[in-house]
C-alpha atoms as a PDB file:
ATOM      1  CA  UNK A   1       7.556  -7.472  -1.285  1.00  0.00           C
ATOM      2  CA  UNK A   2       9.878  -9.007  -3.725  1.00  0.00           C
ATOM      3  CA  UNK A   3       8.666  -8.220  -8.002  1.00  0.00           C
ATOM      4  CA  UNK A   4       8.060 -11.390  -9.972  1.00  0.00           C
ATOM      5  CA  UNK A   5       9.132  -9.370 -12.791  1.00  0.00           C
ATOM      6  CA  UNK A   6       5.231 -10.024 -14.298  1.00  0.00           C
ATOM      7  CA  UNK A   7       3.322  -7.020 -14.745  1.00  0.00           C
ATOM      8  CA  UNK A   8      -0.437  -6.148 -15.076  1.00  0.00           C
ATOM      9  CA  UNK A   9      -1.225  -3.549 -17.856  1.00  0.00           C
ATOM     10  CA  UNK A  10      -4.645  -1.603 -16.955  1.00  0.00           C
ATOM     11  CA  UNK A  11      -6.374   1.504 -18.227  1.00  0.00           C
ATOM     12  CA  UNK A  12      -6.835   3.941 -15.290  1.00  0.00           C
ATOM     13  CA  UNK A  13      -8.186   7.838 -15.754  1.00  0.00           C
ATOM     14  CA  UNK A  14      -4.944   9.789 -15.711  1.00  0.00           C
ATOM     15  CA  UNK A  15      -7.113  12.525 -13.348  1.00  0.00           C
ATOM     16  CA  UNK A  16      -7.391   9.414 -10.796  1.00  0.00           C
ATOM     17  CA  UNK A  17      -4.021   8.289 -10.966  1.00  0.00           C
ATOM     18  CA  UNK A  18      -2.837  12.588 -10.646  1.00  0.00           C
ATOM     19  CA  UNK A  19      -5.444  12.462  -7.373  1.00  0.00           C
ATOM     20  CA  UNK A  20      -3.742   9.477  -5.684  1.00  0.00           C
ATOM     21  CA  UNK A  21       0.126  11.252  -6.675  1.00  0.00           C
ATOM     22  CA  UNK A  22      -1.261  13.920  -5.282  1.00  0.00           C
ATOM     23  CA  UNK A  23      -2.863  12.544  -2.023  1.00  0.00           C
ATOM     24  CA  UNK A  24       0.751  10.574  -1.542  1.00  0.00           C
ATOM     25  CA  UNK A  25       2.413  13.331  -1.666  1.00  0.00           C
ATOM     26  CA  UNK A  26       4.896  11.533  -3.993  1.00  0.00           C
ATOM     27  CA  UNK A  27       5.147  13.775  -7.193  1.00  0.00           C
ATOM     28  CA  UNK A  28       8.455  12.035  -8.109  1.00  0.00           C
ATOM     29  CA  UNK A  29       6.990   8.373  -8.907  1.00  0.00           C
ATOM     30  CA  UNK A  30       6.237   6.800 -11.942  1.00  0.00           C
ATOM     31  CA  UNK A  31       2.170   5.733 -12.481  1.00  0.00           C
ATOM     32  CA  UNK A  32       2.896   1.893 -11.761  1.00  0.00           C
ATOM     33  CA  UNK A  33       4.894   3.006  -8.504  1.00  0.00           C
ATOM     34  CA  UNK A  34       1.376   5.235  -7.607  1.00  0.00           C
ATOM     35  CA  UNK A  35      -0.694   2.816  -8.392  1.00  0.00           C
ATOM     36  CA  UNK A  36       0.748   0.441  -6.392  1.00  0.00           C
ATOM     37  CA  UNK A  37       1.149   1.898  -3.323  1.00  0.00           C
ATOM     38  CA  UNK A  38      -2.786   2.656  -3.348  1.00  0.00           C
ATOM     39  CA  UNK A  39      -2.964  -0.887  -4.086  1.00  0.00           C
ATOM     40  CA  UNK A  40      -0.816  -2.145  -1.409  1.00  0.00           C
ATOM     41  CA  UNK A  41      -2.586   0.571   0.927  1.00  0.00           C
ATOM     42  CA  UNK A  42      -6.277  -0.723   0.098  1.00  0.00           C
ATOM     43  CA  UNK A  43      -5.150  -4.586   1.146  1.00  0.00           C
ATOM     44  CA  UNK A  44      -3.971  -3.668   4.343  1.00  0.00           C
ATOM     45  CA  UNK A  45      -6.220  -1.859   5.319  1.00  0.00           C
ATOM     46  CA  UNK A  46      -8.574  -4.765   4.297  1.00  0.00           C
ATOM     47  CA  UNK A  47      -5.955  -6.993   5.897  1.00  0.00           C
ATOM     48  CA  UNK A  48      -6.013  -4.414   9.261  1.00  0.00           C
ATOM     49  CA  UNK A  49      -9.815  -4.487   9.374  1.00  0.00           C
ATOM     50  CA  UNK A  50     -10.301  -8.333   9.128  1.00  0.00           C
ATOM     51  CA  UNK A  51      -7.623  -8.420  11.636  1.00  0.00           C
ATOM     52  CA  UNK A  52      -8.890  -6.056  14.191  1.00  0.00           C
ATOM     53  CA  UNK A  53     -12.167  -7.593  13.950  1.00  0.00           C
ATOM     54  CA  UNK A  54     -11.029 -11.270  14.319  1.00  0.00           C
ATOM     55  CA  UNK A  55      -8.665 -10.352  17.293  1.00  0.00           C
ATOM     56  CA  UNK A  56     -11.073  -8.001  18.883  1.00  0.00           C
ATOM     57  CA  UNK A  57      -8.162  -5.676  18.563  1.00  0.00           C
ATOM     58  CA  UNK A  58      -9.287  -1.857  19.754  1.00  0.00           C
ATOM     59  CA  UNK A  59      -8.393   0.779  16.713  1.00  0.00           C
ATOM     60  CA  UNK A  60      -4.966   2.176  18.327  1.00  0.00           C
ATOM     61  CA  UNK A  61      -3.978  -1.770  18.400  1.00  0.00           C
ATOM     62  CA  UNK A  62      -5.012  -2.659  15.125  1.00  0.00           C
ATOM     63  CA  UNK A  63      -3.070   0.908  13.779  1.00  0.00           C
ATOM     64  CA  UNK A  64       0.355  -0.076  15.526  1.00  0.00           C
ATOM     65  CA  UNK A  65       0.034  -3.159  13.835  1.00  0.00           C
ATOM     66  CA  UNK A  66      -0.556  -2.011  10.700  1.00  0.00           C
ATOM     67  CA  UNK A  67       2.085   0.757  11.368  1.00  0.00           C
ATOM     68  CA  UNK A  68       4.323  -2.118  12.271  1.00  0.00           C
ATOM     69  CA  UNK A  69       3.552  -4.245   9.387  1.00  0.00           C
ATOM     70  CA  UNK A  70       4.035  -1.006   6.551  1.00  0.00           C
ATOM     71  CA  UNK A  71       7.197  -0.805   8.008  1.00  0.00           C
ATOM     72  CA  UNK A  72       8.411  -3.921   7.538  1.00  0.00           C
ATOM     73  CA  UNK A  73       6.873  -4.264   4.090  1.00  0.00           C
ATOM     74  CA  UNK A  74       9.396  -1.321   3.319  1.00  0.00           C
ATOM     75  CA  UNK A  75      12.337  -2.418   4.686  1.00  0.00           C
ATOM     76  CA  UNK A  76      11.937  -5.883   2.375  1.00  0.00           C
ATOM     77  CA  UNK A  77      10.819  -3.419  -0.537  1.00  0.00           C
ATOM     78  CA  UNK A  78      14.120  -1.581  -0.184  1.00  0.00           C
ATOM     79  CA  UNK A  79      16.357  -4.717   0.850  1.00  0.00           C
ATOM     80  CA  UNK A  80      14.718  -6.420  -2.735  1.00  0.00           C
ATOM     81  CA  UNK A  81      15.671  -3.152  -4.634  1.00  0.00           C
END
């Protein structure tokens, strides 16, 4: 996912942005880097359920998808970097 280079300033509760570090696992990253990946994590799974139902998909179909799709988001993240 390439960055515009536009960025969205929000007040969050520093406890809930600690919970989601904490839940990544990913005690290195910056606030904007957490709170984007829970972002990015919330729309597809949307994304995942709206597909699965749509495409009658059964739950280990619609997971390698989304498995598949995470994937590939990171590979562009990383080629864009």
């Amino acid at each position: 996912m390439a960055h515009t280079g536009r960025t969205v300033t929000v007040d969050l509760d520093i406890d809930l942005v600690m919970r989601a570090r904490n839940e990544l696992g990913e005690p290195q990253k910056g606030d904007g880097e957490i709170v984007s990946d829970v972002l990015n994590a919330y729309l597809l799974g949307r994304l995942l359920d709206r597909t699965q139902s749509a495409a009658g998909l059964t739950e280990e179909e619609a997971m390698r998808l989304a498995v598949e799709e995470t994937r590939a988001a990171r590979r562009e993240r990383r080629e864009d970097a």
